[in-house]
C-alpha atoms as a PDB file:
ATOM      1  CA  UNK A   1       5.737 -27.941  19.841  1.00  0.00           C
ATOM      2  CA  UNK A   2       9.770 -28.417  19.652  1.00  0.00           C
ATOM      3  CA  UNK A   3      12.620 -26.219  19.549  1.00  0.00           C
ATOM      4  CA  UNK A   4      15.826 -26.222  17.610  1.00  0.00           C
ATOM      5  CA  UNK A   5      18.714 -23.744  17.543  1.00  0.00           C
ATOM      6  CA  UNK A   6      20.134 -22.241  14.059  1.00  0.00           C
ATOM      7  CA  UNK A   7      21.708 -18.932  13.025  1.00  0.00           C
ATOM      8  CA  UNK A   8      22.440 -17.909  16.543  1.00  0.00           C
ATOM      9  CA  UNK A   9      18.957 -18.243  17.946  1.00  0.00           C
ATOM     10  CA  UNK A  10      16.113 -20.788  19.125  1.00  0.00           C
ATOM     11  CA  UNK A  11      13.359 -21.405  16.824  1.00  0.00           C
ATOM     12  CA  UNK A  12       9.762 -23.279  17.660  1.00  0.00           C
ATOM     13  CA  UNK A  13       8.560 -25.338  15.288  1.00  0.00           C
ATOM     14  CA  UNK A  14       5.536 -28.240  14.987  1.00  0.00           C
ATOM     15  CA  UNK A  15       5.596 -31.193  12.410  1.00  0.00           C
ATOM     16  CA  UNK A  16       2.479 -33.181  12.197  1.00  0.00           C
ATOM     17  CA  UNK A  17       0.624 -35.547   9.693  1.00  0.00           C
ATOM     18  CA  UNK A  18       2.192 -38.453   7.823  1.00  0.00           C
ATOM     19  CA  UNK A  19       3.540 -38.708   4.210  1.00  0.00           C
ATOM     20  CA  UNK A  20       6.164 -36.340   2.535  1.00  0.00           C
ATOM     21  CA  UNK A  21       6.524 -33.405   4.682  1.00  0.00           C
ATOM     22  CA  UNK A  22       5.787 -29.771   3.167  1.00  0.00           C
ATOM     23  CA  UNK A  23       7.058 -26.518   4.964  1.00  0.00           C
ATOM     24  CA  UNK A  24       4.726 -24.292   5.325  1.00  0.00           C
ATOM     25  CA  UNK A  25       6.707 -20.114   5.867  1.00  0.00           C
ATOM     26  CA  UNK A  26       4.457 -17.415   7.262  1.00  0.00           C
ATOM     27  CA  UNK A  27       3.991 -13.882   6.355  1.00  0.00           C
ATOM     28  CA  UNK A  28       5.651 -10.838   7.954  1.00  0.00           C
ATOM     29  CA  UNK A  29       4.009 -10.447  11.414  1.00  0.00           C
ATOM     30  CA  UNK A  30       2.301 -13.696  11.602  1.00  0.00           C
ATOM     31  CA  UNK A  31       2.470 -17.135  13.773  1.00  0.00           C
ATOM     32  CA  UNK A  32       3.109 -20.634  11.948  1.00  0.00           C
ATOM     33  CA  UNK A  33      -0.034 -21.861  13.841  1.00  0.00           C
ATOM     34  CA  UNK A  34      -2.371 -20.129  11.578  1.00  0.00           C
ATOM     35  CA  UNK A  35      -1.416 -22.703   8.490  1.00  0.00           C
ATOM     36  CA  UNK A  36      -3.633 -24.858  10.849  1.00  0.00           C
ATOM     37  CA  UNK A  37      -6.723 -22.704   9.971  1.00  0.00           C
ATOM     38  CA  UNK A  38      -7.132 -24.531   6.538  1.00  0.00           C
ATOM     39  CA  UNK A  39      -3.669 -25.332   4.950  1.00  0.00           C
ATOM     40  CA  UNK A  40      -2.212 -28.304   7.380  1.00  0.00           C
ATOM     41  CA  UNK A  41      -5.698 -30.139   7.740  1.00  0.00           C
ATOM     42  CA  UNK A  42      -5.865 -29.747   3.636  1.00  0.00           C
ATOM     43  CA  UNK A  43      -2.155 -31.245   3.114  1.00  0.00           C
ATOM     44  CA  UNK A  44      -3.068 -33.707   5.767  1.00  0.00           C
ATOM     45  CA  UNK A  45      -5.974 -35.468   4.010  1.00  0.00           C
ATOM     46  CA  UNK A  46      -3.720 -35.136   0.596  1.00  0.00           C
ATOM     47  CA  UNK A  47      -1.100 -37.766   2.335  1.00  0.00           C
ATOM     48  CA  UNK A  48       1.329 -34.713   3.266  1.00  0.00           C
ATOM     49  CA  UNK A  49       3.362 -34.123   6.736  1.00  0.00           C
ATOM     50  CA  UNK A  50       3.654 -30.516   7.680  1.00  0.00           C
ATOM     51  CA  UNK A  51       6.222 -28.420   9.260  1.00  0.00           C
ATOM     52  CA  UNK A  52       4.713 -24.955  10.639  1.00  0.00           C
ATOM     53  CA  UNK A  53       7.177 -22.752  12.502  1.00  0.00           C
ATOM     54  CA  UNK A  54       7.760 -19.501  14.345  1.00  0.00           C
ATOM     55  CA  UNK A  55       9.646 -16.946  12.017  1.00  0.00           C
ATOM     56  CA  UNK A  56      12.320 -15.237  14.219  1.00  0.00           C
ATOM     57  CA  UNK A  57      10.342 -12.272  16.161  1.00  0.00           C
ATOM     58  CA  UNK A  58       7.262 -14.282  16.541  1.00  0.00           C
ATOM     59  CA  UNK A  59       7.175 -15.791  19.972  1.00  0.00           C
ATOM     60  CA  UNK A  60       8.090 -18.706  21.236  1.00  0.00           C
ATOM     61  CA  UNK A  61      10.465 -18.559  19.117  1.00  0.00           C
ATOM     62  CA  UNK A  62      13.770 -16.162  19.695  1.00  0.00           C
ATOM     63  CA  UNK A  63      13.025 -12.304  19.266  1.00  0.00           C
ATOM     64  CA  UNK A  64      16.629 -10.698  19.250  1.00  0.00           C
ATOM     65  CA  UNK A  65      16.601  -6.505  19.425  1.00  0.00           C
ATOM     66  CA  UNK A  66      17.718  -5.027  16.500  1.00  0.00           C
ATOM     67  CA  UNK A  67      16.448  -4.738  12.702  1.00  0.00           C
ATOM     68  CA  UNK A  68      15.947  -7.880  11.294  1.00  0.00           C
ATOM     69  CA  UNK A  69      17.196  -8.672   7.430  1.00  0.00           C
ATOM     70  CA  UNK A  70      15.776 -10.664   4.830  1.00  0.00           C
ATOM     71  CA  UNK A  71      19.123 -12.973   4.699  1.00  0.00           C
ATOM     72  CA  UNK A  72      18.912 -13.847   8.159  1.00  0.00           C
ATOM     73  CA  UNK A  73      15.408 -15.373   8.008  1.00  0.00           C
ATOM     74  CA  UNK A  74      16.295 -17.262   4.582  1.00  0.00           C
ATOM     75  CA  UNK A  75      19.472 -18.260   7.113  1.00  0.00           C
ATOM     76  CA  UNK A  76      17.134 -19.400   9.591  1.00  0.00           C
ATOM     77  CA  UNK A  77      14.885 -21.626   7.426  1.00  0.00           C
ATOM     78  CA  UNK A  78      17.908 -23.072   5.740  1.00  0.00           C
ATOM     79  CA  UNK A  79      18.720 -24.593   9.345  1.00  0.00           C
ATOM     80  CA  UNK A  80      15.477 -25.699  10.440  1.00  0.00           C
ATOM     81  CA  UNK A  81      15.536 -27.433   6.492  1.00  0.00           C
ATOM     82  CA  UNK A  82      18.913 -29.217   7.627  1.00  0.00           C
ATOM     83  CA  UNK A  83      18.222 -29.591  10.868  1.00  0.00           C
ATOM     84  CA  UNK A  84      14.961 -31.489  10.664  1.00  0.00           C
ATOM     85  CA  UNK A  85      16.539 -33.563   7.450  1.00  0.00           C
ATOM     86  CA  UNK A  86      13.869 -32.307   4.824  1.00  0.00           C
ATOM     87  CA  UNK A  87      16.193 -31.494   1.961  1.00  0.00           C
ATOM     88  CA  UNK A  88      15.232 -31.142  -0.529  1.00  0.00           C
ATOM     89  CA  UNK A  89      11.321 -29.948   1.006  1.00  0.00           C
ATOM     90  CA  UNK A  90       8.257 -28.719  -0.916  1.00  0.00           C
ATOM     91  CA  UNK A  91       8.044 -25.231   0.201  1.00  0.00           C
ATOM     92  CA  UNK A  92       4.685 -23.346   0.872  1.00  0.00           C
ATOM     93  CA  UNK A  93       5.432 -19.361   1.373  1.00  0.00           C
ATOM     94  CA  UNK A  94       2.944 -16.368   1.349  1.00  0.00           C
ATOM     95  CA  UNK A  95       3.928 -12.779   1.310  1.00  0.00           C
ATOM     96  CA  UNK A  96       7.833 -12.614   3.257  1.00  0.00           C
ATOM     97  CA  UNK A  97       7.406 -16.060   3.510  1.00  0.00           C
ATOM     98  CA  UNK A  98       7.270 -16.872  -0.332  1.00  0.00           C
ATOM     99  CA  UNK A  99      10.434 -14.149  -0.834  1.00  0.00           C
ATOM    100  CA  UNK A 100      11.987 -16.699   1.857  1.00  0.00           C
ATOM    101  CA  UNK A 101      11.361 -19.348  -0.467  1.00  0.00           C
ATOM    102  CA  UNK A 102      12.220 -17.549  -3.705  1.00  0.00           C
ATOM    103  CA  UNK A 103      15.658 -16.884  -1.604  1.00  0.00           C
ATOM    104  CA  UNK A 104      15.883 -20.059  -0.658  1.00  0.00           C
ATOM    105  CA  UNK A 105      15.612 -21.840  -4.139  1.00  0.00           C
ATOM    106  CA  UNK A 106      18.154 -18.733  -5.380  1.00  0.00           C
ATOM    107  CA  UNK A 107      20.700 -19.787  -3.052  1.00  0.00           C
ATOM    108  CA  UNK A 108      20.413 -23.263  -1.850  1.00  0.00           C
ATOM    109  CA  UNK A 109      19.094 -25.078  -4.796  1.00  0.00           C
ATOM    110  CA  UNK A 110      19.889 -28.503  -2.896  1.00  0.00           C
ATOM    111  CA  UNK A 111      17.237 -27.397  -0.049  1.00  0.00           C
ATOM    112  CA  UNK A 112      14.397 -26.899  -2.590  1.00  0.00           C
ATOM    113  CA  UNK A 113      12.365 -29.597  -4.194  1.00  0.00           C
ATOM    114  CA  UNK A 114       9.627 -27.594  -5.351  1.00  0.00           C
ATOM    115  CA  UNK A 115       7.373 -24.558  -3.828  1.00  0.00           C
ATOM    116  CA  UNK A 116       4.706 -22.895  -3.854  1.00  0.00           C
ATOM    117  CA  UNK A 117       4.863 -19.150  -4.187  1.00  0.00           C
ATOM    118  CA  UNK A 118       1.330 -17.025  -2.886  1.00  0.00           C
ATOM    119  CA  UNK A 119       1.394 -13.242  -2.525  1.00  0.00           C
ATOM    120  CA  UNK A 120       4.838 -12.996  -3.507  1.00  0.00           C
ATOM    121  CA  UNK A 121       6.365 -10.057  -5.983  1.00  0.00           C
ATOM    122  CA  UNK A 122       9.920  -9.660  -7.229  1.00  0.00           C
ATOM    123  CA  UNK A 123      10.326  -6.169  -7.316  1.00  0.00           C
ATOM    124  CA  UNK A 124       8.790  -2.974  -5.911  1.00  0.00           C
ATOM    125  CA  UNK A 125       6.992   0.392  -7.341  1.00  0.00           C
ATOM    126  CA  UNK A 126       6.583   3.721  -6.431  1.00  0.00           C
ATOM    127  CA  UNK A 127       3.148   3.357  -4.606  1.00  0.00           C
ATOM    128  CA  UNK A 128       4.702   0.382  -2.153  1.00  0.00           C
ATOM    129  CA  UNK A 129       8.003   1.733  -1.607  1.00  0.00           C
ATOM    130  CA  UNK A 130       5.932   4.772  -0.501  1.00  0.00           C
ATOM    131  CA  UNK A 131       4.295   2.925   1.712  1.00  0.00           C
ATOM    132  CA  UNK A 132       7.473   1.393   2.792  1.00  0.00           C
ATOM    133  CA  UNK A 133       8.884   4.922   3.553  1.00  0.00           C
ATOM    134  CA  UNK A 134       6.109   6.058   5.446  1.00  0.00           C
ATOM    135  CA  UNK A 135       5.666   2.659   7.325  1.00  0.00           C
ATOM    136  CA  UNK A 136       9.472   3.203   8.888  1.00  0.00           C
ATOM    137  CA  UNK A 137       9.256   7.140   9.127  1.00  0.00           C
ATOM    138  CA  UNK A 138       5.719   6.523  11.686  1.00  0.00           C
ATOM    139  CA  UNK A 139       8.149   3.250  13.401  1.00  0.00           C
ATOM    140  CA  UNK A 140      11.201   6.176  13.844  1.00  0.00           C
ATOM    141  CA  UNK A 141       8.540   8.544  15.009  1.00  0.00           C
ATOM    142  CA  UNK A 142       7.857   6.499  18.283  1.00  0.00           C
ATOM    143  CA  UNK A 143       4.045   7.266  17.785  1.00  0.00           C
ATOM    144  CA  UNK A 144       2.022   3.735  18.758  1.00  0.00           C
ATOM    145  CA  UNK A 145      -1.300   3.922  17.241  1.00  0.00           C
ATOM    146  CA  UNK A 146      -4.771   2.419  18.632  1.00  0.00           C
ATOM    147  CA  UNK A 147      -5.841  -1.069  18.198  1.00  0.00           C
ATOM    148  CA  UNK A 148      -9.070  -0.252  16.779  1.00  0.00           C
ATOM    149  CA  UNK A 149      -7.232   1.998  14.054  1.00  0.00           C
ATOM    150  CA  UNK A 150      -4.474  -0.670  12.950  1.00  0.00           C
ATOM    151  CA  UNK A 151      -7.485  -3.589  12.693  1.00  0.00           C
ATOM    152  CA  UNK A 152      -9.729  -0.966  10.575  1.00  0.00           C
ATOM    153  CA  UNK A 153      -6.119   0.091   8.293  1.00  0.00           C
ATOM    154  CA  UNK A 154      -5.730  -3.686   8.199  1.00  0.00           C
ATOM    155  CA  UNK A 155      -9.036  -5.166   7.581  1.00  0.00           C
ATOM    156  CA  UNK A 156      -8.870  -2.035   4.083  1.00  0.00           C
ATOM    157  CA  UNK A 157      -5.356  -3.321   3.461  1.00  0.00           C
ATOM    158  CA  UNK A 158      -5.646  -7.095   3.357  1.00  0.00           C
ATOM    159  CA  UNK A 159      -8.987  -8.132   2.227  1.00  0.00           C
ATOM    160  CA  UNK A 160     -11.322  -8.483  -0.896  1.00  0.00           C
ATOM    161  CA  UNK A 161     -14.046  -6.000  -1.853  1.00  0.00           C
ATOM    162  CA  UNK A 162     -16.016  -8.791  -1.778  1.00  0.00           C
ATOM    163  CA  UNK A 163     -15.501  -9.388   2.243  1.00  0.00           C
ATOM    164  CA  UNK A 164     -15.430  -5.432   2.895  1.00  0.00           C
ATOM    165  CA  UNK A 165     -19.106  -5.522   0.791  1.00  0.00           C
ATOM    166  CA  UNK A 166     -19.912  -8.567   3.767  1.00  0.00           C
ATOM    167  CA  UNK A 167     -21.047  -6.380   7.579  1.00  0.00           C
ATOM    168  CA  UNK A 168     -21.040  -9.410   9.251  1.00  0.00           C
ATOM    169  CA  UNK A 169     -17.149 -10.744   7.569  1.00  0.00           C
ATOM    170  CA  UNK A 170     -15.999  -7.135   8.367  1.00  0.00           C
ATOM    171  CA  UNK A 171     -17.275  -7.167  11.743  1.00  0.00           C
ATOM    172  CA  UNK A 172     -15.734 -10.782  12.746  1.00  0.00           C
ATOM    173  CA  UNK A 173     -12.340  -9.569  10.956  1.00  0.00           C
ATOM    174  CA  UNK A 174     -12.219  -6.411  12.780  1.00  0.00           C
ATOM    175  CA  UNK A 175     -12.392  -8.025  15.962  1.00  0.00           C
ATOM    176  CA  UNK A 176      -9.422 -10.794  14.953  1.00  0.00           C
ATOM    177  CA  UNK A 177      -7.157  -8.096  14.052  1.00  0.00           C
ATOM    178  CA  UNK A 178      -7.925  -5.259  16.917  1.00  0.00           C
ATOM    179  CA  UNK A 179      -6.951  -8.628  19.275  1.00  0.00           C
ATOM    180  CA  UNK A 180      -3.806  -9.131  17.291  1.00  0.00           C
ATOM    181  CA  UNK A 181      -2.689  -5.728  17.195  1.00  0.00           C
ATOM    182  CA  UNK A 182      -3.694  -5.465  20.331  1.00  0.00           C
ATOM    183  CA  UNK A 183      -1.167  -8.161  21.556  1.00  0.00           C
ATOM    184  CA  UNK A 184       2.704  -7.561  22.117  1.00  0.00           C
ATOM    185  CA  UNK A 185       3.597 -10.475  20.078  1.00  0.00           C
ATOM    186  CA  UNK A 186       6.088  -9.894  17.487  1.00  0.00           C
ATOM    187  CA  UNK A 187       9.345  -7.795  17.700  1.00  0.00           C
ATOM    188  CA  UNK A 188      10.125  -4.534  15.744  1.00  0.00           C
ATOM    189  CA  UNK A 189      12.712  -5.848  14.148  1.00  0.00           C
ATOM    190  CA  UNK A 190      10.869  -7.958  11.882  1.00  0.00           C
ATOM    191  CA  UNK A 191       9.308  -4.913  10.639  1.00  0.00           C
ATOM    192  CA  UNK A 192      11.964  -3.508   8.768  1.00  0.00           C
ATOM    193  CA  UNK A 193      13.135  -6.529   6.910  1.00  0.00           C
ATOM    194  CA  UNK A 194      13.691  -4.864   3.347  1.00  0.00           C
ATOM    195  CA  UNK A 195      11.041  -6.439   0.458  1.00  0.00           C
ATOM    196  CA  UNK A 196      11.160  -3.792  -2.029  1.00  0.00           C
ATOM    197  CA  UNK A 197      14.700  -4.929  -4.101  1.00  0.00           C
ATOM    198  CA  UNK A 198      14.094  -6.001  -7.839  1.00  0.00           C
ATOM    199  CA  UNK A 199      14.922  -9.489  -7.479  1.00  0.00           C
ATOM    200  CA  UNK A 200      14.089 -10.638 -11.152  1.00  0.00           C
ATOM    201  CA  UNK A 201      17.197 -11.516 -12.348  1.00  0.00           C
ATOM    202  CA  UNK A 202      18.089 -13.940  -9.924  1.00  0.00           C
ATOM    203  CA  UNK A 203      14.794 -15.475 -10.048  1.00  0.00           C
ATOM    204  CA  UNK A 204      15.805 -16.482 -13.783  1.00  0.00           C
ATOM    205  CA  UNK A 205      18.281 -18.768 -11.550  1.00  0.00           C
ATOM    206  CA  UNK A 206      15.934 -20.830 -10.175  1.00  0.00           C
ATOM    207  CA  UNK A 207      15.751 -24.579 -11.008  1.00  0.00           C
ATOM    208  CA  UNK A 208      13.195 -25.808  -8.863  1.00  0.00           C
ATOM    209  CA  UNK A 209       9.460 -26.736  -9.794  1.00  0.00           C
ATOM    210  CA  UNK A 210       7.729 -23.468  -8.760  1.00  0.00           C
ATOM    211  CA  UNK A 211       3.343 -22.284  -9.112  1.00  0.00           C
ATOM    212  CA  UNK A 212       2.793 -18.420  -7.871  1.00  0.00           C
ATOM    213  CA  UNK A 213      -0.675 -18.037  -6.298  1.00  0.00           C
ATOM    214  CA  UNK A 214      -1.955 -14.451  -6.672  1.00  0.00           C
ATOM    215  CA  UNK A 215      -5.178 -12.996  -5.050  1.00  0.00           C
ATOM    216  CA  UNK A 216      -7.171 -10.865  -7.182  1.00  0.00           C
ATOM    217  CA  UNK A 217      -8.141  -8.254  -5.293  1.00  0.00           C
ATOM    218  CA  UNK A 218      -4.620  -7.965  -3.499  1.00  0.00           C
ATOM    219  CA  UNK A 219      -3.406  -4.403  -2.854  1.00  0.00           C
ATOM    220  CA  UNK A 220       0.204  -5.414  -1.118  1.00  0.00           C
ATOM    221  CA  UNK A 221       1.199  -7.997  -3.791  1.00  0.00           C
ATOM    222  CA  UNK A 222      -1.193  -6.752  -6.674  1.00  0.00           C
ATOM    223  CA  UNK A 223      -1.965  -9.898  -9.021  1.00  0.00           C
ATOM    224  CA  UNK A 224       0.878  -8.385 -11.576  1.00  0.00           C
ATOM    225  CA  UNK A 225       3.471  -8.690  -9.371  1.00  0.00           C
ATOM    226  CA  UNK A 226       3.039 -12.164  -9.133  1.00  0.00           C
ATOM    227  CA  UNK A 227       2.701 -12.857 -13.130  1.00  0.00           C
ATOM    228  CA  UNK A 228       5.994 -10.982 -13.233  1.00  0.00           C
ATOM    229  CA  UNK A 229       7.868 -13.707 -10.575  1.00  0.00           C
ATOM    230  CA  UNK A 230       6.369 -16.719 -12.850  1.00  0.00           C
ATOM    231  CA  UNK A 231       7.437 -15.020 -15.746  1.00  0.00           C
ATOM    232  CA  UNK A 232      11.174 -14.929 -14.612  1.00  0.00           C
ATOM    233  CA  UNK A 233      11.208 -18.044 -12.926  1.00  0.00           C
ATOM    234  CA  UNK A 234      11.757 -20.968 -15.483  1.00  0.00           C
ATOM    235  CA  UNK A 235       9.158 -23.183 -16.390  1.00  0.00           C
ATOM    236  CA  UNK A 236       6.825 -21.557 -13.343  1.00  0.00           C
ATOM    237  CA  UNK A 237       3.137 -21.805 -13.796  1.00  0.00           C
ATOM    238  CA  UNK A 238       0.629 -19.165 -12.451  1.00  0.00           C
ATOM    239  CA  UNK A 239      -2.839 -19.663 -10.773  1.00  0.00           C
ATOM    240  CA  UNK A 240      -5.099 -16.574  -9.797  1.00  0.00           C
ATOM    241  CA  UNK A 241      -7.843 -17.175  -7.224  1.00  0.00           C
ATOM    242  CA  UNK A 242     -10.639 -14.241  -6.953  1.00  0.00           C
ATOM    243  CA  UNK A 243     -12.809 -12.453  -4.729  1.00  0.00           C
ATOM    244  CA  UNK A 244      -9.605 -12.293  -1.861  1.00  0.00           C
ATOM    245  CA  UNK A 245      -7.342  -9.795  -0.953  1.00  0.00           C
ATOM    246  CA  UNK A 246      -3.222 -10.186   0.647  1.00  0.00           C
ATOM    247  CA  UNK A 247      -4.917 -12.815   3.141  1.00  0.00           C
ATOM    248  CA  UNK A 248      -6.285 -14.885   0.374  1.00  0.00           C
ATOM    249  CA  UNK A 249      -5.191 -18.321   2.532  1.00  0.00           C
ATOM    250  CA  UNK A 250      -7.906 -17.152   4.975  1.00  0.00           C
ATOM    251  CA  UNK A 251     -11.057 -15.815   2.789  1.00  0.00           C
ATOM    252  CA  UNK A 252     -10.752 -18.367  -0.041  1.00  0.00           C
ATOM    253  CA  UNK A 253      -8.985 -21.602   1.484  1.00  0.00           C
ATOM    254  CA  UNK A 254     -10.511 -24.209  -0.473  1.00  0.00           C
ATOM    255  CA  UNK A 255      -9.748 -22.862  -3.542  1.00  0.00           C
ATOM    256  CA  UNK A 256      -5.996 -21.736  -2.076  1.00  0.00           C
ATOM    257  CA  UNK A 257      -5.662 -25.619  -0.586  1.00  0.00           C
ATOM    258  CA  UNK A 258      -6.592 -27.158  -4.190  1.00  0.00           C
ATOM    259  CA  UNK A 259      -3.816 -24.812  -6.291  1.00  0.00           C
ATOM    260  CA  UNK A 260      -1.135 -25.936  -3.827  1.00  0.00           C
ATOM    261  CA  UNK A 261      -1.992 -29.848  -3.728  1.00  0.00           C
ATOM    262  CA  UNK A 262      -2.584 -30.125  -7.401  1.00  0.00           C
ATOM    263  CA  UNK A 263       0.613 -28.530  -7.722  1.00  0.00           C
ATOM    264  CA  UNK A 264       2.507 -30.796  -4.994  1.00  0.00           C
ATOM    265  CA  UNK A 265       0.698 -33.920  -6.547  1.00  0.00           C
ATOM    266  CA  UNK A 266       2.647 -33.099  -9.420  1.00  0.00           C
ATOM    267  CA  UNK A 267       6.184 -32.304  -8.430  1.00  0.00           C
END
């Protein structure tokens, strides 16, 4: 693990592997080191380098107080892009971390060669901004819940009907995420990082090679979402991978891994 300091605070990062190097942005919430479940090893044995980091909030990396925005982590990837001399990088981004990318290639063109866009949406409806709503009012309402109730709201949220149908998946996930919610890792202010602006029109902008990824069974990013972004996006092509939910990286990697090198292998 290294460190490197951009937008006002210190972020951790790892690069391994040899060949062109691919940057790989987690999802709200989540540590770069989970990439090396099945996404770095894949890229790896493809003839890719990878560069996994912390997104501010997510230890080691700088957790500031305060209410984080969407523009400062685009900021902070945009340094960590300079810093380490990637420009212009293949991007891989799921959920926040693909609207980091789409941000990214709106913005600073020159940082973008190509990416790869999973879980991702452009705009919001009235069912997520909803949730959205009632998401901050429980934050302002000081109220922490269990463990054991945020893994079972999770484990509904995030996963495929075909896992849920699965005792023994459900059993093994339930257990992952009552440990991670039951861990202090990542700062509030990550939370409240706004998703839910209709962002179409400036993906029209975009000049880069982009491929969305959508999970079939997602409920956050619902597979429409996602034909909407390539839609906008010039020249973007669309894959959808089934039986997997918002984490579809984790229940259907080898299918996840071959979408994003046969799309890298291209452009």
């Amino acid at each position: 693990m290294a460190f490197l300091h951009t937008n006002g605070i210190r972020l951790a990062y790892r690069r391994t592997g040899e060949g062109p190097p691919v940057l790989l942005v987690m999802g709200s919430g989540a540590a770069g080191y989970v990439w090396n479940l099945h996404q770095t090893p894949a890229l790896h044995r493809a003839g890719y380098s990878t560069v996994t980091f912390d997104n501010r909030g997510v230890p080691p990396s700088d957790a500031p107080p305060g209410k984080y925005t969407l523009a400062q982590l685009v900021a902070d990837t945009a340094g960590l892009i300079e810093q380490l001399g990637l420009a212009p990088c293949r991007i891989v981004g799921t959920s926040l971390g693909a609207l980091i990318a789409q941000q990214l290639a709106v913005g600073a063109p020159r940082l973008v060669h190509s990416a790869v866009l999973m879980a991702t949406r452009g705009r919001s409806d009235v069912l997520r901004r909803a949730q959205s709503a009632a998401d901050r009012a429980l934050r302002e309402s000081g109220i922490s819940l269990p463990a054991k109730y945020q893994a079972l709201h999770s484990v509904q949220q995030m996963l495929s009907r075909k896992t849920l149908d699965d005792d023994a998946a459900v059993a093994s996930w339930l257990e992952v995420f009552e440990l991670a919610g039951g861990s202090d890792t990542v700062a509030a202010g990550q939370e409240w990082i706004d998703t839910d602006q209709d962002r179409r029109r400036e993906l029209r902008t975009i000049t880069a090679p982009c491929r969305v990824i959508t999970f079939s069974d997602d409920l956050i990013t619902p597979p429409h979402f996602g034909a909407e972004v390539a839609d906008a996006i010039p020249g973007c092509d669309l894959v959808e991978i089934p039986d997997c939910g918002h984490l579809g990286h984790l229940e259907r990697p080898e299918q996840v891994n071959a979408a994003i090198v046969e799309f890298l292998n291209k452009h």
